[in-house]
C-alpha atoms as a PDB file:
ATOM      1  CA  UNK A   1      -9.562  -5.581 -42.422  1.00  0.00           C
ATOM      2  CA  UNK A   2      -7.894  -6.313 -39.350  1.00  0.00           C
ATOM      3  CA  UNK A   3      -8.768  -4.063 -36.470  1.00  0.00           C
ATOM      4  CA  UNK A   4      -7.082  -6.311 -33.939  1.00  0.00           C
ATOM      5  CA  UNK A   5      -3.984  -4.900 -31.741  1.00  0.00           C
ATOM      6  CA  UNK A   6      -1.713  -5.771 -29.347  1.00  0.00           C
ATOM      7  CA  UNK A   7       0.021  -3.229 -26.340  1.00  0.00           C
ATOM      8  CA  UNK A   8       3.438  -3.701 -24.984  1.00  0.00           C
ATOM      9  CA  UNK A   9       3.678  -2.463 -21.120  1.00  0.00           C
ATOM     10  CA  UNK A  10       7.409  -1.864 -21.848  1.00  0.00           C
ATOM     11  CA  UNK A  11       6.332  -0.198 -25.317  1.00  0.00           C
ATOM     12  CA  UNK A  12       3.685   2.208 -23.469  1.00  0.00           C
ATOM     13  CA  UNK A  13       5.526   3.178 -20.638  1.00  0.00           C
ATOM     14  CA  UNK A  14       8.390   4.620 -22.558  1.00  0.00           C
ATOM     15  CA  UNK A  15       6.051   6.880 -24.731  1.00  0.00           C
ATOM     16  CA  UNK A  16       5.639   8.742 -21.245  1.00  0.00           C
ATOM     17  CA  UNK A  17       6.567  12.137 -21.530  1.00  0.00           C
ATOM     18  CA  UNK A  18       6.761  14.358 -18.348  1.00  0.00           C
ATOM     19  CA  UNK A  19       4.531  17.347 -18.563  1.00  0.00           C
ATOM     20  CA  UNK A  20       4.280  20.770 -17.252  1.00  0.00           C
ATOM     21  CA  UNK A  21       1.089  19.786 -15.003  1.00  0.00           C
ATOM     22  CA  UNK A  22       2.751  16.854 -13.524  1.00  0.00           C
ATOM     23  CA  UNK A  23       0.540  14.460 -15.395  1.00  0.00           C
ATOM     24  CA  UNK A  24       2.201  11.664 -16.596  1.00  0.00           C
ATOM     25  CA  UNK A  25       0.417  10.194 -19.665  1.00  0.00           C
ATOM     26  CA  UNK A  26       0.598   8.421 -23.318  1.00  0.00           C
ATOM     27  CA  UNK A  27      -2.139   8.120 -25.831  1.00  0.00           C
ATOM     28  CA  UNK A  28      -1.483   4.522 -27.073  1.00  0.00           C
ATOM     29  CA  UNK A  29      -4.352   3.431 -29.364  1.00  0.00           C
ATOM     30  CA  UNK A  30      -7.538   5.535 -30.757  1.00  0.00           C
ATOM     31  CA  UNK A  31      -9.960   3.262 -32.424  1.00  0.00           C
ATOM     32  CA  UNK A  32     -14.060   4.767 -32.823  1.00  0.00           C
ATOM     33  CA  UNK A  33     -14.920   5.460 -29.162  1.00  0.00           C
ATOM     34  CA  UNK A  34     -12.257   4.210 -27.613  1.00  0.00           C
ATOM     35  CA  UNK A  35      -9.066   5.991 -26.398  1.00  0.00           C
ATOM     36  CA  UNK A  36      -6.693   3.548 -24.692  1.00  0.00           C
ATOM     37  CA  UNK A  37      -3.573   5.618 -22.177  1.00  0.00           C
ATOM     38  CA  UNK A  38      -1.409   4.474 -19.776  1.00  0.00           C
ATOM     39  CA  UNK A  39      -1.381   7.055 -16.965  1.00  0.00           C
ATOM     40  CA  UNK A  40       1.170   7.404 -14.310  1.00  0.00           C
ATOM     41  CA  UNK A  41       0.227  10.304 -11.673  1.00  0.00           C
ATOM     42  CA  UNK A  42       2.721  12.569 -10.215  1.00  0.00           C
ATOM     43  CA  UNK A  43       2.462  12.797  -6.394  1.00  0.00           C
ATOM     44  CA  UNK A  44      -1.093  14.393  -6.477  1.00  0.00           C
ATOM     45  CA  UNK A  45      -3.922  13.273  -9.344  1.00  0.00           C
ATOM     46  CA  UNK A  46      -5.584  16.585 -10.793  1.00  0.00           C
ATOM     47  CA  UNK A  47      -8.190  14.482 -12.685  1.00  0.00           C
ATOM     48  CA  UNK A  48     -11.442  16.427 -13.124  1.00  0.00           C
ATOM     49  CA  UNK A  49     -14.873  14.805 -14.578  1.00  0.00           C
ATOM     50  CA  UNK A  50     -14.300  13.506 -18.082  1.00  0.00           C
ATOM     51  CA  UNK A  51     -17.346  13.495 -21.199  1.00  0.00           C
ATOM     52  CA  UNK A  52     -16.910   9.966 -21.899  1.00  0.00           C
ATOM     53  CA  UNK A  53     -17.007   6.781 -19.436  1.00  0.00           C
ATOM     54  CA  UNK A  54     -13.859   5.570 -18.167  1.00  0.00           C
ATOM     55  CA  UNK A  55     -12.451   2.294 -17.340  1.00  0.00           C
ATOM     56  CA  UNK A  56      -9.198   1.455 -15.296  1.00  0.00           C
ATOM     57  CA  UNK A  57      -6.629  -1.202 -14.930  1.00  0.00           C
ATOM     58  CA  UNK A  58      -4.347  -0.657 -12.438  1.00  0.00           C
ATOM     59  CA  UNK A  59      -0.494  -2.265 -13.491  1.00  0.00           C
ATOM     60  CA  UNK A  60       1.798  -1.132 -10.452  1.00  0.00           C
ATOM     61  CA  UNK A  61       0.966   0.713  -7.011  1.00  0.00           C
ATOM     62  CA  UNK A  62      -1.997   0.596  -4.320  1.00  0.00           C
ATOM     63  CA  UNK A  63      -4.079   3.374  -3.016  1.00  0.00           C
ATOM     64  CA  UNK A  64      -7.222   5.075  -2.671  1.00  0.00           C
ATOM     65  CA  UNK A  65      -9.376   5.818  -5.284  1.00  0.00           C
ATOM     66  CA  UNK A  66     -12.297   7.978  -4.762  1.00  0.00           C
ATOM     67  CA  UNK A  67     -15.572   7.544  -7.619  1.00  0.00           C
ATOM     68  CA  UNK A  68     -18.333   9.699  -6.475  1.00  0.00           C
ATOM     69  CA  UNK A  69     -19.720   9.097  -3.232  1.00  0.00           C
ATOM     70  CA  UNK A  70     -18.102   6.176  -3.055  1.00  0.00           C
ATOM     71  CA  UNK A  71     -14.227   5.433  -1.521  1.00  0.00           C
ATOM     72  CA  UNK A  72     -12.473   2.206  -2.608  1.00  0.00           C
ATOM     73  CA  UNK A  73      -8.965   0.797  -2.506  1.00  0.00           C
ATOM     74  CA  UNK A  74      -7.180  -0.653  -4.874  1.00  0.00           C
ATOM     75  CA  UNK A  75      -4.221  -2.504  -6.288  1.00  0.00           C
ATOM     76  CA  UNK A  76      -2.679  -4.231  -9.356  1.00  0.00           C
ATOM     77  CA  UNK A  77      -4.655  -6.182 -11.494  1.00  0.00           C
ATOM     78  CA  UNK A  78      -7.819  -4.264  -9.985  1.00  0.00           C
ATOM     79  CA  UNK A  79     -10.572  -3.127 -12.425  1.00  0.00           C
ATOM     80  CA  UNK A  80     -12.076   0.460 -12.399  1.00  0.00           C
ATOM     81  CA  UNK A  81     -14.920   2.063 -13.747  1.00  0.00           C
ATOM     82  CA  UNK A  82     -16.110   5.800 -13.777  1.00  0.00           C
ATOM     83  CA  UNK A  83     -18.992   6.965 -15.559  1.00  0.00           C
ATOM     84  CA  UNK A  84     -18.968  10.118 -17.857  1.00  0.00           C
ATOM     85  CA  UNK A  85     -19.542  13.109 -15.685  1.00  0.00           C
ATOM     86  CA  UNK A  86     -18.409  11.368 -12.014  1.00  0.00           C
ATOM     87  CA  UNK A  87     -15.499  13.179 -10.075  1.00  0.00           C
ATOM     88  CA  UNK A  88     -12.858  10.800  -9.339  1.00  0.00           C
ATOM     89  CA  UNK A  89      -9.725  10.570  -8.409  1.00  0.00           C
ATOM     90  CA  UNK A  90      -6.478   8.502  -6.639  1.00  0.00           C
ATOM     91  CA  UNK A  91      -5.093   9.627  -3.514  1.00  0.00           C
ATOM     92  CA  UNK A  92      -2.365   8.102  -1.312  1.00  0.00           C
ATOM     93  CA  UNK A  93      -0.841   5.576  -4.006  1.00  0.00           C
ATOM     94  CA  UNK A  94       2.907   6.293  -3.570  1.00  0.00           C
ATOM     95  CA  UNK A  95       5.204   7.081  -6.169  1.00  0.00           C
ATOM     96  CA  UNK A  96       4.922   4.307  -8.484  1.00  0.00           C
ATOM     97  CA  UNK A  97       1.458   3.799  -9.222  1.00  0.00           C
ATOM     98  CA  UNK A  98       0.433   2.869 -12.949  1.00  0.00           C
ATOM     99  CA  UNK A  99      -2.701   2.149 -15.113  1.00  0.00           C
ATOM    100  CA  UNK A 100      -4.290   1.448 -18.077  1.00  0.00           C
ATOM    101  CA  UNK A 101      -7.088   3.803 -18.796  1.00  0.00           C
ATOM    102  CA  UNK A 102      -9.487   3.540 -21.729  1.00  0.00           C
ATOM    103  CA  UNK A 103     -12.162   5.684 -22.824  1.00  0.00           C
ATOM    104  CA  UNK A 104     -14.915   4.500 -24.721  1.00  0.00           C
ATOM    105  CA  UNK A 105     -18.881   5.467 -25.651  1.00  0.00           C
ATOM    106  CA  UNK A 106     -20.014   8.878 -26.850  1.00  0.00           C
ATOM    107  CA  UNK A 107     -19.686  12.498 -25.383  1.00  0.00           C
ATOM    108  CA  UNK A 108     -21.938  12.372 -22.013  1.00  0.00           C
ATOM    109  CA  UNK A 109     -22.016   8.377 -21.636  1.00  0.00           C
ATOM    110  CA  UNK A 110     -23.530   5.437 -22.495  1.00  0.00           C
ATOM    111  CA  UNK A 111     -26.965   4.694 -20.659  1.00  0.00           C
ATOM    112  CA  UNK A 112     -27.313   2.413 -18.142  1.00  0.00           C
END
């Protein structure tokens, strides 16, 4: 059984669909726990707390991500992670930011 895959950029960001909330998203791969999206936000980022920890890779765009207490910036190539639960959110990345997001672990978390 081969469980192995590969993700075009090109491939993902045309599966992009504008949507009434002015999220722009794709669900690319499910696989067990993990969900992998590529996520392009629309002027403001409406994320609220997700159930399930969180990790980003940013593609295109710089900015201001906000993970808690704690303010970073960021930029391409850049690696995030949010734990289940955490508010976060980007602010102040333009109008051509991009990223990977994937999902993974059960409802609530793993533990640290």
């Amino acid at each position: 059984m081969n469980d192995a895959f590969h993700i075009l950029l090109d491939e993902a960001r045309a599966q992009i669909r504008p949507r009434p909330d002015d999220r722009q998203f794709a669900i690319l791969r499910e696989r067990g726990s993990l969900t992998v999206e590529l996520y392009r936000p629309l002027e403001v980022d409406l994320q609220q707390p997700h159930s399930r920890d969180e990790c980003y890779v940013i593609v295109e765009g710089a900015g201001i991500f906000e993970m808690g207490d704690k303010t970073v910036t960021f930029g391409p190539g850049d690696f995030l992670f949010v734990p289940a639960g955490m508010p976060h959110r980007f602010r102040d990345f333009g109008d051509s930011m991009m990223t990977w997001v994937m999902f993974h672990g059960p409802e609530g978390g793993e533990d640290a």
